[in-house]
N, C-alpha and C. Protein backbone atom coordinates (compact mmCIF):
# COMPACT_ATOMS: atom_id res chain seq x y z
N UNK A 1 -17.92 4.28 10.59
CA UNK A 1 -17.60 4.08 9.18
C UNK A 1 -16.27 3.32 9.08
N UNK A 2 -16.28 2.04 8.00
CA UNK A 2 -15.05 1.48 8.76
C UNK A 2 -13.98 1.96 7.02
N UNK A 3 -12.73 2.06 7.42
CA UNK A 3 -11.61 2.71 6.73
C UNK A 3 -11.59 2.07 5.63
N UNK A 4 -11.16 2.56 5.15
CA UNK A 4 -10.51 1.82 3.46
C UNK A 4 -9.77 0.62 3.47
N UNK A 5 -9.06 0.56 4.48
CA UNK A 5 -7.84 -0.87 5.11
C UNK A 5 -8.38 -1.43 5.37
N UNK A 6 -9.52 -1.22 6.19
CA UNK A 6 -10.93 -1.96 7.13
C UNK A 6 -11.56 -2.91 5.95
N UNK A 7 -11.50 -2.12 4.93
CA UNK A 7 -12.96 -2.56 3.74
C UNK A 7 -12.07 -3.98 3.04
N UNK A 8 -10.57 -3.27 3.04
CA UNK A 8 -9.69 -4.25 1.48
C UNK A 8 -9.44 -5.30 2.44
N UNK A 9 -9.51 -5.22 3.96
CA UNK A 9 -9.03 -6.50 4.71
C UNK A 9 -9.94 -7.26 4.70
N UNK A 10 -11.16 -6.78 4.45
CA UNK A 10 -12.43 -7.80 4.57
C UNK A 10 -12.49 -8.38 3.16
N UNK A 11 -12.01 -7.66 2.09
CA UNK A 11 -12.39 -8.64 0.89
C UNK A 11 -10.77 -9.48 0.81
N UNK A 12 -10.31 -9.49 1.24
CA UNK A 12 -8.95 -10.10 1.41
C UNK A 12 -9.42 -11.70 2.19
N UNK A 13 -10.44 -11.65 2.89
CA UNK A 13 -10.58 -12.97 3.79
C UNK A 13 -11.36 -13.92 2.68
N UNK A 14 -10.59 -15.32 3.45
CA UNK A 14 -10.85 -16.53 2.87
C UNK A 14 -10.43 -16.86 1.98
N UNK A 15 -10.91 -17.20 0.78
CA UNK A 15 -9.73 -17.77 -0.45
C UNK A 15 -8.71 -16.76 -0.43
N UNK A 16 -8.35 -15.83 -0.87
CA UNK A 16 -7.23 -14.73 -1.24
C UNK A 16 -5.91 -14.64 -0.24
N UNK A 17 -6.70 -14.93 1.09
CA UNK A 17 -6.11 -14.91 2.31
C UNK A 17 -5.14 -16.36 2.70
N UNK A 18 -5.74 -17.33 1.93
CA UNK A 18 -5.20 -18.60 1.84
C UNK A 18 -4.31 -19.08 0.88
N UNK A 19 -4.12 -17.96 -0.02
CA UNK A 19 -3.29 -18.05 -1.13
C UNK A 19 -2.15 -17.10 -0.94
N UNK A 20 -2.21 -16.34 -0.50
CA UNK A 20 -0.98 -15.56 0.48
C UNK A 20 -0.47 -16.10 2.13
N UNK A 21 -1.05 -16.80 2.24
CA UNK A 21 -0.14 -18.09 3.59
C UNK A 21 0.28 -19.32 2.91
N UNK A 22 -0.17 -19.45 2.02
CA UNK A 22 0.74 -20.65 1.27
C UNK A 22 1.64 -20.18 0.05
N UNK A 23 1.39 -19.04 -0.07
CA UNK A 23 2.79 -18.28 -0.72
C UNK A 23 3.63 -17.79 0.08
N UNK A 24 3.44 -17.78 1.19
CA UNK A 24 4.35 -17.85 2.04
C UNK A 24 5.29 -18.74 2.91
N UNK A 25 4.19 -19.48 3.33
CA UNK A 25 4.63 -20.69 3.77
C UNK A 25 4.41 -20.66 5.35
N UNK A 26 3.01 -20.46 5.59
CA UNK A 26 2.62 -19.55 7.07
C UNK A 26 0.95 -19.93 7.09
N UNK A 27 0.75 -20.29 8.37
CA UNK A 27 -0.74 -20.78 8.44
C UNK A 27 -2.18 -19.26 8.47
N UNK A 28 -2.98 -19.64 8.47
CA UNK A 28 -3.91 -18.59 7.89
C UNK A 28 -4.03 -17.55 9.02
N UNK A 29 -3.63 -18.08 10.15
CA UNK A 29 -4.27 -17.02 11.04
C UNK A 29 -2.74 -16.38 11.18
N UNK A 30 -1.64 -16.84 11.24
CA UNK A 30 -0.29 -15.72 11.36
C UNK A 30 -0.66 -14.96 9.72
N UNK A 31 -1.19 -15.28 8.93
CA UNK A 31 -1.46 -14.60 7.58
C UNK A 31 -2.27 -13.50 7.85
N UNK A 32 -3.33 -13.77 8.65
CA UNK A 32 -3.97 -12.65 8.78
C UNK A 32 -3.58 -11.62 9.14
N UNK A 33 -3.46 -11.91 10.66
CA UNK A 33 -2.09 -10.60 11.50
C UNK A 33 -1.46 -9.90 10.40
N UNK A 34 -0.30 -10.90 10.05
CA UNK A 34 0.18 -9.90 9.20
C UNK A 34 -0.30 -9.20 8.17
N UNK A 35 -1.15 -9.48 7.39
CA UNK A 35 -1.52 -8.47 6.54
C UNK A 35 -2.34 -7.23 6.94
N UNK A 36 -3.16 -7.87 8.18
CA UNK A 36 -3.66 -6.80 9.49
C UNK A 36 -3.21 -5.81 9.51
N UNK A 37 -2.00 -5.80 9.43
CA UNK A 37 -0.40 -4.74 10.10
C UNK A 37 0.33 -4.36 9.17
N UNK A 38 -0.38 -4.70 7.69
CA UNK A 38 0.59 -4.23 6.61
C UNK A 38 0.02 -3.79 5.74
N UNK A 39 -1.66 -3.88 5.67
CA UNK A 39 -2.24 -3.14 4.53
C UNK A 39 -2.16 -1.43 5.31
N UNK A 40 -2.39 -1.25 7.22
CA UNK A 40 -2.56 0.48 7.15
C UNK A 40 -1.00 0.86 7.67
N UNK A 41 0.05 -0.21 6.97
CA UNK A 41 1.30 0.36 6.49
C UNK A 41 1.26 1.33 5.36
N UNK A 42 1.00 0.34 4.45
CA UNK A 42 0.70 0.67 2.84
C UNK A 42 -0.27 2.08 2.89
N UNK A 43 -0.96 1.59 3.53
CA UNK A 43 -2.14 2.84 3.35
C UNK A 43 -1.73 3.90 3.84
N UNK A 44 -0.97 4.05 5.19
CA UNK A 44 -0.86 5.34 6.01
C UNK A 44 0.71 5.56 4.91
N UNK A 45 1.57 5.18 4.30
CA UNK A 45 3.03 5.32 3.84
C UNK A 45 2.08 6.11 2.25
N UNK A 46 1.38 6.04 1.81
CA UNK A 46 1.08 6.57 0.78
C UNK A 46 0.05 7.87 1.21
N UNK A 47 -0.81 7.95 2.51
CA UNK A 47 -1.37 9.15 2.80
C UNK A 47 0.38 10.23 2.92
N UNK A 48 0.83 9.46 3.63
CA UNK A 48 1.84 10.22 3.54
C UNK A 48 2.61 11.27 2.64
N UNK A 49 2.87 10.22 1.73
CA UNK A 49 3.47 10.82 0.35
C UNK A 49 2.63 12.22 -0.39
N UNK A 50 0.71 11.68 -0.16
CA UNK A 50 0.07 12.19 -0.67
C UNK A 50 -0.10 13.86 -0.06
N UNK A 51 0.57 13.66 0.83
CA UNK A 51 -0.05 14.70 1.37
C UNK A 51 0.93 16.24 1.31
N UNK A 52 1.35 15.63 0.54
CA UNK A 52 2.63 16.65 -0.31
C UNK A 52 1.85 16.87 -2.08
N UNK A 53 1.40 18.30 -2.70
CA UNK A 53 1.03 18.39 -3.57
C UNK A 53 1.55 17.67 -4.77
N UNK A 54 2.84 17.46 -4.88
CA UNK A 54 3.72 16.83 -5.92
C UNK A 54 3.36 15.12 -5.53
N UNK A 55 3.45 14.54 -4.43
CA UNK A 55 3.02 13.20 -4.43
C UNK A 55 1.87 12.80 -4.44
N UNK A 56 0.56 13.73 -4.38
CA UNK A 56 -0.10 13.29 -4.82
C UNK A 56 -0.75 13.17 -6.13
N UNK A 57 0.39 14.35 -6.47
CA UNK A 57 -0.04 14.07 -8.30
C UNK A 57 0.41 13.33 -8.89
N UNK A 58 1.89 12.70 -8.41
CA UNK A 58 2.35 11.45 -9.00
C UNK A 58 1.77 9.82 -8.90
N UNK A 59 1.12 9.69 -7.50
CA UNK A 59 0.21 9.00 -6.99
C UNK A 59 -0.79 8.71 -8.22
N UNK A 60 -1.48 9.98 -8.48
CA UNK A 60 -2.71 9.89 -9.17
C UNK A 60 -2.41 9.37 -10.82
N UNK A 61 -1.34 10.06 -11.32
CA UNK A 61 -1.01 9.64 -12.28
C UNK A 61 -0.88 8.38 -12.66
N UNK A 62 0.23 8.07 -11.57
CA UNK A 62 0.39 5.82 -11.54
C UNK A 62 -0.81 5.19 -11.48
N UNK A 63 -1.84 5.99 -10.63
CA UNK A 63 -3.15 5.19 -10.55
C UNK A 63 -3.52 5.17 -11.85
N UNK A 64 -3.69 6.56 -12.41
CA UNK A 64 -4.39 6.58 -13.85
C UNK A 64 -3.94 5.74 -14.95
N UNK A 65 -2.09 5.64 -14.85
CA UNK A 65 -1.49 5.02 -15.81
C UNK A 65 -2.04 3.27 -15.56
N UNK A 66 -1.31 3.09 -14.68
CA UNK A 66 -1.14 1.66 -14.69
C UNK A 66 -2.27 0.54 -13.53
N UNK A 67 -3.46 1.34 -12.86
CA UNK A 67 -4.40 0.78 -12.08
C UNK A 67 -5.62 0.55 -12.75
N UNK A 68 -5.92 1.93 -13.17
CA UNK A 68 -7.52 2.11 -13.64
C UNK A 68 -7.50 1.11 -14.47
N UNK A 69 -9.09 0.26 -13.99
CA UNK A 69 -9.79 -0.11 -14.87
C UNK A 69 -8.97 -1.65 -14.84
N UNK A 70 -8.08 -1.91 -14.11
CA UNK A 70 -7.95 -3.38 -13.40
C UNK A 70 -9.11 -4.41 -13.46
N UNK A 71 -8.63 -5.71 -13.01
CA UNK A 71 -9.53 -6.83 -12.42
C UNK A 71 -9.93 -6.47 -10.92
N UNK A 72 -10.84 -7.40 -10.24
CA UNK A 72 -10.88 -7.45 -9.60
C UNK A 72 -10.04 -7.90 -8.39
N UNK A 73 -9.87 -8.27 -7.22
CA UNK A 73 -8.51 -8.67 -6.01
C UNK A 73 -8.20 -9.58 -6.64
N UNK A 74 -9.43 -11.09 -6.67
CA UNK A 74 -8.79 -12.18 -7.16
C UNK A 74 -8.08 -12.73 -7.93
N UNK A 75 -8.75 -11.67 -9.24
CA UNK A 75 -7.54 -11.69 -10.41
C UNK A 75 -6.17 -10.81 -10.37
N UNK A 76 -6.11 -9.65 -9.47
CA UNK A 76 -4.67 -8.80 -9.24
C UNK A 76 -3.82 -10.06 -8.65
N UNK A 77 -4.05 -10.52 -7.64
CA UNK A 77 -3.86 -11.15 -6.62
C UNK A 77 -2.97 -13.01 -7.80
N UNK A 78 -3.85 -13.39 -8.04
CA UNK A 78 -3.93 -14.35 -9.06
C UNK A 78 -2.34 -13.99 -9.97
N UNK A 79 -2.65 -12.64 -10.16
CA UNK A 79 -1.50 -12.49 -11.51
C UNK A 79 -0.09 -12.41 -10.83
N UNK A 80 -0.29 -11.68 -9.32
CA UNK A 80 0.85 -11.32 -8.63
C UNK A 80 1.68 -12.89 -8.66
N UNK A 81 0.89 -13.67 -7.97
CA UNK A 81 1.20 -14.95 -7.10
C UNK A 81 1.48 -15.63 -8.87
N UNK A 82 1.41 -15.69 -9.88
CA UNK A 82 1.39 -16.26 -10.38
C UNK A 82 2.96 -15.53 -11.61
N UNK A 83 3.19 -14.44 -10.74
CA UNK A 83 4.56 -14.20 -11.52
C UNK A 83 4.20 -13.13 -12.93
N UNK A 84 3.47 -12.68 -12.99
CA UNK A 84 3.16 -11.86 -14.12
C UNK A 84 3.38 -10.70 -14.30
N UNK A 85 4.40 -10.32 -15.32
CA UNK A 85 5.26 -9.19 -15.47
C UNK A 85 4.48 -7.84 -15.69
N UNK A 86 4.64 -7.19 -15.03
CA UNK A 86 3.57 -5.62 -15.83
C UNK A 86 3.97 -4.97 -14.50
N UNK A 87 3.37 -3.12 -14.95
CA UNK A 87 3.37 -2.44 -14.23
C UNK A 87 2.70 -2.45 -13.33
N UNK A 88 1.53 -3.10 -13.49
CA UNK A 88 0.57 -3.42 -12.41
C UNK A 88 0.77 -4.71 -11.26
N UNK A 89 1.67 -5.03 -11.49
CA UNK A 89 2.14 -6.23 -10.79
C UNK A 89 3.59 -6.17 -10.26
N UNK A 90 4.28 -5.20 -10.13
CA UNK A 90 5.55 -4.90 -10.23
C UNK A 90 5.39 -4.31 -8.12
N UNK A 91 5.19 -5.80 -8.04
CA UNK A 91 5.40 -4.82 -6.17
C UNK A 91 6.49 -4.35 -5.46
N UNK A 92 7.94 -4.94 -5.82
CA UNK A 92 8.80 -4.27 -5.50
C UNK A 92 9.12 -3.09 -6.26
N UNK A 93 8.99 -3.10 -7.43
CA UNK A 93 9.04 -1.30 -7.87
C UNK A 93 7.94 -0.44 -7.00
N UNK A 94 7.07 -0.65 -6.81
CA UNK A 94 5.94 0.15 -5.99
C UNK A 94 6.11 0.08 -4.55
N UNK A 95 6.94 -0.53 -3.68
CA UNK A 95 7.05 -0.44 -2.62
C UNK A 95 8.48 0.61 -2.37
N UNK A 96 9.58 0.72 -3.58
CA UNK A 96 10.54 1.90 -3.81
C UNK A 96 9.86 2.72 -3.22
N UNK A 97 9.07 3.14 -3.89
CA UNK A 97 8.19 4.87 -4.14
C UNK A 97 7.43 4.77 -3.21
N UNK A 98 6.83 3.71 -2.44
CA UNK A 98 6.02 4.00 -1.50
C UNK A 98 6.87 4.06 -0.57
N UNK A 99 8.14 3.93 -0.07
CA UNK A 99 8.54 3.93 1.41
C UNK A 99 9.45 4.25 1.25
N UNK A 100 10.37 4.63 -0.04
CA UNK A 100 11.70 5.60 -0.47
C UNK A 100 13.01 4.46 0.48
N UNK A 101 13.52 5.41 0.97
CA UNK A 101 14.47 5.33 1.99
C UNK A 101 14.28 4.35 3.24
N UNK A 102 12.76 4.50 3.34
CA UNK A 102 12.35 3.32 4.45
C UNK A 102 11.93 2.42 4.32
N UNK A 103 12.04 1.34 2.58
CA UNK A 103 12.05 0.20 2.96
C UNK A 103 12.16 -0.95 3.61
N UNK A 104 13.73 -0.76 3.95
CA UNK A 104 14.15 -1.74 4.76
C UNK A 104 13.28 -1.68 6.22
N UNK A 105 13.58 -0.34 6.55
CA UNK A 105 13.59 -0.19 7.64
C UNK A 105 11.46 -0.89 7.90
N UNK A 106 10.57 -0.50 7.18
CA UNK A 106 9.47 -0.96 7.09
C UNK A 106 9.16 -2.69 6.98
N UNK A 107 10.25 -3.05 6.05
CA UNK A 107 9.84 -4.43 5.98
C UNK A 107 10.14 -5.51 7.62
N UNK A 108 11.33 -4.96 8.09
CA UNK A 108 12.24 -5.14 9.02
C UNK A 108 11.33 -5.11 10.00
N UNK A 109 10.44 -3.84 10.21
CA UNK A 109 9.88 -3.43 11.36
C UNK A 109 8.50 -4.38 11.24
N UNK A 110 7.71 -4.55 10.27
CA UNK A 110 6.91 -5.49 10.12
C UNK A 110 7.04 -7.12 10.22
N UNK A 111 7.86 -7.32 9.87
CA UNK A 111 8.62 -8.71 10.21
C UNK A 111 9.33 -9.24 11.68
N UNK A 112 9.49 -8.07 11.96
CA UNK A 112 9.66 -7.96 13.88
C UNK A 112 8.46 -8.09 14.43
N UNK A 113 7.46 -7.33 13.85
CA UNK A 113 6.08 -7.48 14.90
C UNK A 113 5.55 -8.36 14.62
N UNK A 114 5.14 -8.87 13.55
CA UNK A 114 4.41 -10.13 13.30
C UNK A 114 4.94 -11.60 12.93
N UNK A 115 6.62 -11.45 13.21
CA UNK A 115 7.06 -12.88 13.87
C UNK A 115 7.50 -13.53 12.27
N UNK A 116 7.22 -12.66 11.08
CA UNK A 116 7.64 -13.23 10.03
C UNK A 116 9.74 -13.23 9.42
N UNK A 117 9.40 -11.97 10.04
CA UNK A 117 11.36 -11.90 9.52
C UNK A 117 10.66 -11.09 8.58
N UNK A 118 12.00 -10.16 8.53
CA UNK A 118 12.11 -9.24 7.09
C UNK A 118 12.14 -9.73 5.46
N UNK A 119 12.46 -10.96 5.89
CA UNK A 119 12.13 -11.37 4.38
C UNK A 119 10.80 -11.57 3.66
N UNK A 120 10.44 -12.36 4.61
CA UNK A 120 9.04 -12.95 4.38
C UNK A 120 8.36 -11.39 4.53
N UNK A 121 8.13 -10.79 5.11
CA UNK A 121 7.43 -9.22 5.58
C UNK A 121 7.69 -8.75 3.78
N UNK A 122 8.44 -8.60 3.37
CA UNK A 122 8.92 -7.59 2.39
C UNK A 122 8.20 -8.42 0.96
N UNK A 123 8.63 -9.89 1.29
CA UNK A 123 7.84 -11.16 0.44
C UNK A 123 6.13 -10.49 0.14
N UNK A 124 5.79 -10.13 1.51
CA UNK A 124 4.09 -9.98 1.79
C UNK A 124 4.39 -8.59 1.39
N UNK A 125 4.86 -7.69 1.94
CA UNK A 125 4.28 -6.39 1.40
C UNK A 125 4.35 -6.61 -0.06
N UNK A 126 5.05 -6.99 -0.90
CA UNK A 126 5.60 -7.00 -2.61
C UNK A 126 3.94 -7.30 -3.38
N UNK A 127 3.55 -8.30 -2.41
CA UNK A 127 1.85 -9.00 -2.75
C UNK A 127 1.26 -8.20 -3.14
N UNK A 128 0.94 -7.34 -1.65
CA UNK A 128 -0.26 -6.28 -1.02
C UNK A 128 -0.28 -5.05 -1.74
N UNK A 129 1.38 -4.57 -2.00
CA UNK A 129 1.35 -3.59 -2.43
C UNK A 129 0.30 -2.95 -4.24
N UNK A 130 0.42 -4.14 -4.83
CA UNK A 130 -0.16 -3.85 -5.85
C UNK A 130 -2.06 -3.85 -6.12
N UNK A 131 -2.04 -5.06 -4.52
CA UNK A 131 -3.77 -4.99 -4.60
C UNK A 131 -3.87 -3.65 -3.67
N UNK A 132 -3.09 -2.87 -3.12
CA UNK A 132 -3.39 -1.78 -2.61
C UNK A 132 -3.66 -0.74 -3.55
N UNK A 133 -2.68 -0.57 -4.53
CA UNK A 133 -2.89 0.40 -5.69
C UNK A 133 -4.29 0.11 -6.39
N UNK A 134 -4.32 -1.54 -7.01
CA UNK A 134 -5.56 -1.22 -7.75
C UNK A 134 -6.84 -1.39 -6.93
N UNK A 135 -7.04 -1.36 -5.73
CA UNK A 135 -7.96 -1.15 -4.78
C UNK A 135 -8.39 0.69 -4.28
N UNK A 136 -7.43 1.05 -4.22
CA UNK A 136 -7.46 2.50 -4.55
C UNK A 136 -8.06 3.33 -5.72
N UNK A 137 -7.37 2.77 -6.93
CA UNK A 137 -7.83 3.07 -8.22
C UNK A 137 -8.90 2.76 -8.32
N UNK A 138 -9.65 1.55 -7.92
CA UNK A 138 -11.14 1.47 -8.17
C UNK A 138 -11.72 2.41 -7.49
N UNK A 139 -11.35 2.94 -5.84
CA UNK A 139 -12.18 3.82 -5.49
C UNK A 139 -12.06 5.19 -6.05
N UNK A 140 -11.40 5.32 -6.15
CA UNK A 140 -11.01 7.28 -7.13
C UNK A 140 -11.97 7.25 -8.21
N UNK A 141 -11.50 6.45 -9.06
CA UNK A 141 -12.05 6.12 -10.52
C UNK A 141 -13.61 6.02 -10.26
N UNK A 142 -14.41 5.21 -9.62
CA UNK A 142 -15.13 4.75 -9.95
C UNK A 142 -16.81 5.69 -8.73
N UNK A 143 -16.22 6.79 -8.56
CA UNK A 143 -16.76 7.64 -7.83
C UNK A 143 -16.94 8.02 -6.14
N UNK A 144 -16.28 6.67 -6.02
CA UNK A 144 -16.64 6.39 -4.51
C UNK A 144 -15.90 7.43 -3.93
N UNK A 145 -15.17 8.21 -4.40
CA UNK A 145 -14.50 8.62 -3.69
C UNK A 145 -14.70 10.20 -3.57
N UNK A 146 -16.02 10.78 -4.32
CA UNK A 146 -16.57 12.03 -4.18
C UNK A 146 -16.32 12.61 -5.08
N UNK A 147 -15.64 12.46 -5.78
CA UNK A 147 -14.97 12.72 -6.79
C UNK A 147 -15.70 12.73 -8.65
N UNK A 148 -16.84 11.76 -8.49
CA UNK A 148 -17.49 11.66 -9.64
C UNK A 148 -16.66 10.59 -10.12
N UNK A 149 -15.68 9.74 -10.21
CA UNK A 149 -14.82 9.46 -11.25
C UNK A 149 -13.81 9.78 -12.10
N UNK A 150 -13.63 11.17 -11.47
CA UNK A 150 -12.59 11.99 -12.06
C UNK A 150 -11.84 13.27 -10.84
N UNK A 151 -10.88 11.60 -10.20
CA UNK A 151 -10.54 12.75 -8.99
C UNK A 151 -9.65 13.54 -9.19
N UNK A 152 -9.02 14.72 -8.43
CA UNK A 152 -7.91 15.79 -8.16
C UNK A 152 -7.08 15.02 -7.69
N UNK A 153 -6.26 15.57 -7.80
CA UNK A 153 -4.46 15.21 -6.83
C UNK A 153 -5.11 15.45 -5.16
N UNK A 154 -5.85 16.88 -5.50
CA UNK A 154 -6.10 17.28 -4.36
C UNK A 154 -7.15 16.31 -3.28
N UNK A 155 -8.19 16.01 -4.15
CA UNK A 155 -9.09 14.81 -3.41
C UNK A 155 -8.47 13.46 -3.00
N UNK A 156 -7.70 12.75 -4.12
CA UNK A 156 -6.81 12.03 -3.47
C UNK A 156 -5.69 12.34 -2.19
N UNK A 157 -5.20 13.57 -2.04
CA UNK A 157 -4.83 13.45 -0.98
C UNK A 157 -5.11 13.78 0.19
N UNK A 158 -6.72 14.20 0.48
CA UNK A 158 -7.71 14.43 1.20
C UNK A 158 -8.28 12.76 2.09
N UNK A 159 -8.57 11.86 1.01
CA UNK A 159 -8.76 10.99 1.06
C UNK A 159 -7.60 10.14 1.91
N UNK A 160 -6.70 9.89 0.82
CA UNK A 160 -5.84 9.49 1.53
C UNK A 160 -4.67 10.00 3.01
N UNK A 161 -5.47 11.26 3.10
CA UNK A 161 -5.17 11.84 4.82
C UNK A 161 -5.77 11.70 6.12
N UNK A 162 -7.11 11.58 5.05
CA UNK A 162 -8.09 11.05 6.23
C UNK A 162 -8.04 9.12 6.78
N UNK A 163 -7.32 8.75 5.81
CA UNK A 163 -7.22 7.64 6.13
C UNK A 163 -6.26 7.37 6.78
N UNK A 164 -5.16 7.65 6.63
CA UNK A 164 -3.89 7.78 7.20
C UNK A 164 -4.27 8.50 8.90
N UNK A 165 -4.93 9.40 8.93
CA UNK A 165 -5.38 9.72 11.06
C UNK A 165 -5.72 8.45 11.20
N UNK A 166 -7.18 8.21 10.52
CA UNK A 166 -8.02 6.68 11.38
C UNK A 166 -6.46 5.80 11.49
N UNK A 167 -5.98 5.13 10.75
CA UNK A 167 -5.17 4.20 10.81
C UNK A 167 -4.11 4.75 12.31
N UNK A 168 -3.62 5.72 12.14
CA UNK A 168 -2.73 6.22 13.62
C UNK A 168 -3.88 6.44 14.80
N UNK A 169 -5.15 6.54 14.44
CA UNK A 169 -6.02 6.64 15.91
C UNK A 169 -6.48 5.51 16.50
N UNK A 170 -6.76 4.49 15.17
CA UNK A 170 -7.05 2.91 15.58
C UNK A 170 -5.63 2.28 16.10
N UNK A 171 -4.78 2.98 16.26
CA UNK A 171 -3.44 2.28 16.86
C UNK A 171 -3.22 0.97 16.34
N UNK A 172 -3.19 0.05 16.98
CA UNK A 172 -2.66 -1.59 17.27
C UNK A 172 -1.51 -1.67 16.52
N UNK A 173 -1.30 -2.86 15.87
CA UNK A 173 -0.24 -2.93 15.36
C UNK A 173 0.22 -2.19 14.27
N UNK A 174 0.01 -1.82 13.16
CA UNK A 174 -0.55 -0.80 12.01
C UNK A 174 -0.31 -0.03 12.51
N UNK A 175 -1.36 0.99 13.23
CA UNK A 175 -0.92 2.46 13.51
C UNK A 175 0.64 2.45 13.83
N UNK A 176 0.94 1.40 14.89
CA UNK A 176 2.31 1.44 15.86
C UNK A 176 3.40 1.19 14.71
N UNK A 177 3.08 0.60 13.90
CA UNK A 177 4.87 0.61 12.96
C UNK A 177 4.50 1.67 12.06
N UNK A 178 3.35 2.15 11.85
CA UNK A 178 3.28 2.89 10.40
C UNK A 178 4.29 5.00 11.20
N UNK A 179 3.81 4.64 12.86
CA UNK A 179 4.45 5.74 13.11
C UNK A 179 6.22 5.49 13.39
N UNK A 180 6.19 4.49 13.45
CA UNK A 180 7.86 3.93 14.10
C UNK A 180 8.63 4.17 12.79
N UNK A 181 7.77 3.32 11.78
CA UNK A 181 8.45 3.33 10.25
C UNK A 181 9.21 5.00 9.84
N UNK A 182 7.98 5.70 9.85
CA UNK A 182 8.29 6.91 9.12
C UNK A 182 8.28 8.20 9.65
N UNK A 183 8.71 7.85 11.05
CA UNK A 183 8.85 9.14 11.96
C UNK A 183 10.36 9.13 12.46
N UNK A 184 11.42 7.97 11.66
CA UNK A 184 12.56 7.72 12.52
C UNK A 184 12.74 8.70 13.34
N UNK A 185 12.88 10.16 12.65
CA UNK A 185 13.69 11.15 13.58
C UNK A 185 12.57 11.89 14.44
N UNK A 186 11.34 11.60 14.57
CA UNK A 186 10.50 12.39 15.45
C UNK A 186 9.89 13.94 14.55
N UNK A 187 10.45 13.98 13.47
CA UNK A 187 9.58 15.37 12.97
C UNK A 187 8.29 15.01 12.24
N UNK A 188 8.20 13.72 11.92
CA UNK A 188 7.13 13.70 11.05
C UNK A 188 7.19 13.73 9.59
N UNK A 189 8.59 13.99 9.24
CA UNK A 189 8.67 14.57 7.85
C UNK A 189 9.54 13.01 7.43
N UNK A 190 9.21 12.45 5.70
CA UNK A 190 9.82 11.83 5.45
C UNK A 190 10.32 12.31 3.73
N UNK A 191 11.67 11.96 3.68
CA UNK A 191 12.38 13.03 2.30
C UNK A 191 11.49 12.46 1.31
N UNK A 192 10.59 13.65 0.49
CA UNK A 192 10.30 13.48 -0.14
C UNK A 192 11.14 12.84 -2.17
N UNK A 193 12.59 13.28 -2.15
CA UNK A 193 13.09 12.70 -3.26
C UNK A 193 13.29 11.52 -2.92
N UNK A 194 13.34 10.69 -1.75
CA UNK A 194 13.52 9.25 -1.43
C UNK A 194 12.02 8.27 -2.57
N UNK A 195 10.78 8.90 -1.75
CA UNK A 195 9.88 8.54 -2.00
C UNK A 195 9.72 9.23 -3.61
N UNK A 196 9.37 9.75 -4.23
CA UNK A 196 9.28 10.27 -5.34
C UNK A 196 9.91 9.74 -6.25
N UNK A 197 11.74 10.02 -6.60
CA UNK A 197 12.17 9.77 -7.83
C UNK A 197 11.49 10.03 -8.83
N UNK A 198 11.71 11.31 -9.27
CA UNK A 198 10.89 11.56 -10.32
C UNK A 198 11.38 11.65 -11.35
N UNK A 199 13.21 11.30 -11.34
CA UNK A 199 13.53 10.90 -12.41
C UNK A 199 13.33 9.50 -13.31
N UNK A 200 13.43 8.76 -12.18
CA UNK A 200 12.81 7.29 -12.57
C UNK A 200 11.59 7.26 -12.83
N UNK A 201 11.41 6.15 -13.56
CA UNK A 201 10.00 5.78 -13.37
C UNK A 201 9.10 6.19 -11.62
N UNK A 202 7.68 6.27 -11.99
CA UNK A 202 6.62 6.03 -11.10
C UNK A 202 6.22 4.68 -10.23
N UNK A 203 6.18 4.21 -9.02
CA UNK A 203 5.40 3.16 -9.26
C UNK A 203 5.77 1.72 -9.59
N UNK A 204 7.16 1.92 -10.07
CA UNK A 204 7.42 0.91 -10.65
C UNK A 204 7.36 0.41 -12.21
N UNK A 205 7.89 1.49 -12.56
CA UNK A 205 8.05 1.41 -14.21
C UNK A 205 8.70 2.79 -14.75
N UNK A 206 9.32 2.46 -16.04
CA UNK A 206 10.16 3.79 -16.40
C UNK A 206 8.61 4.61 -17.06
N UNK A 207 9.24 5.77 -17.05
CA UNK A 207 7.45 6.43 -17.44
C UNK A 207 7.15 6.77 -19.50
């Protein structure tokens, strides 16, 4: 059964994929790699979060607020690259909350492995991050996810746990920074008020 990262990397190829190497300024196949290595970032950095009762209810909420019921990639994708202000498009607010404290240290570490530099890495995650959310939201929402269309905090972070093992069992590049990223100190644990802020906005927007 291939993963959720597995599924969004495959609708990611060809046009979409060619519009994020020339927003970058990077030929299609270093485009690939990297996004290879940065969507089961995204993915395993939010099983993460989720897997704390409070983050995954905040999770679910941002989905509910500002995902559900989106366009499709081409058009998320389209609006990102094209500068369009909203909560749904706001990838550096959503990469805050997804990696708290370990931004840097994530973009840095991705930009080391795949030869882009931390800028450009952080450039690409800012993209991904938002077709990750509303790629998610379609699956919760729209039943796939066992859920009927009306998931739990709790199913979402079921979901998103089980995805988060495959991604650390399929190793390669992905698994290897997503554990480097957010294990700095070896316990496994990453501060949850980093990632959260629950005084701020969610996600990337005041609430």
């Amino acid at each position: 059964m291939s993963t959720m990262t597995q599924d969004l990397l495959a609708q990611l190829q060809g046009a979409p994929l060619q519009q994020i190497s020339q927003q970058l300024g990077i030929d299609q196949n270093q485009a690939s790699s990297a996004v290879g290595a940065a969507l089961p970032l995204l993915m395993g950095a939010l099983g993460r979060n989720a897997s704390q009762p409070q983050g995954a209810e905040a999770l679910l909420g941002a989905l509910q607020k500002d995902h559900a019921g989106g366009g499709g990639i081409g058009d998320l994708l389209g609006a990102v690259l094209g500068g369009a202000q909203s909560r749904q498009t706001n990838g550096a607010g959503m990469l805050g909350h997804i990696f708290g404290g370990q931004q840097a240290r994530a973009e840095q570490s991705l930009g080391a492995a795949t030869g882009l530099g931390g800028d450009r890495a952080g450039q690409l995650m800012k993209i991904l991050a938002p077709i990750v959310m509303g790629y998610l939201a379609k699956r919760m929402f729209s039943g796939n996810s066992g859920g009927g269309g009306n998931p739990t905090a709790d199913l979402l972070g079921a979901v998103l746990g089980q995805e988060q093992q495959q991604v650390r069992q399929q190793g390669g590049l992905g698994g290897g920074l997503l554990g480097a990223v957010l294990d700095k100190d070896g316990d496994g644990d990453v501060d949850l008020s980093d990632v959260l802020k629950l005084g701020g906005g969610l996600f990337g927007g005041s609430r």
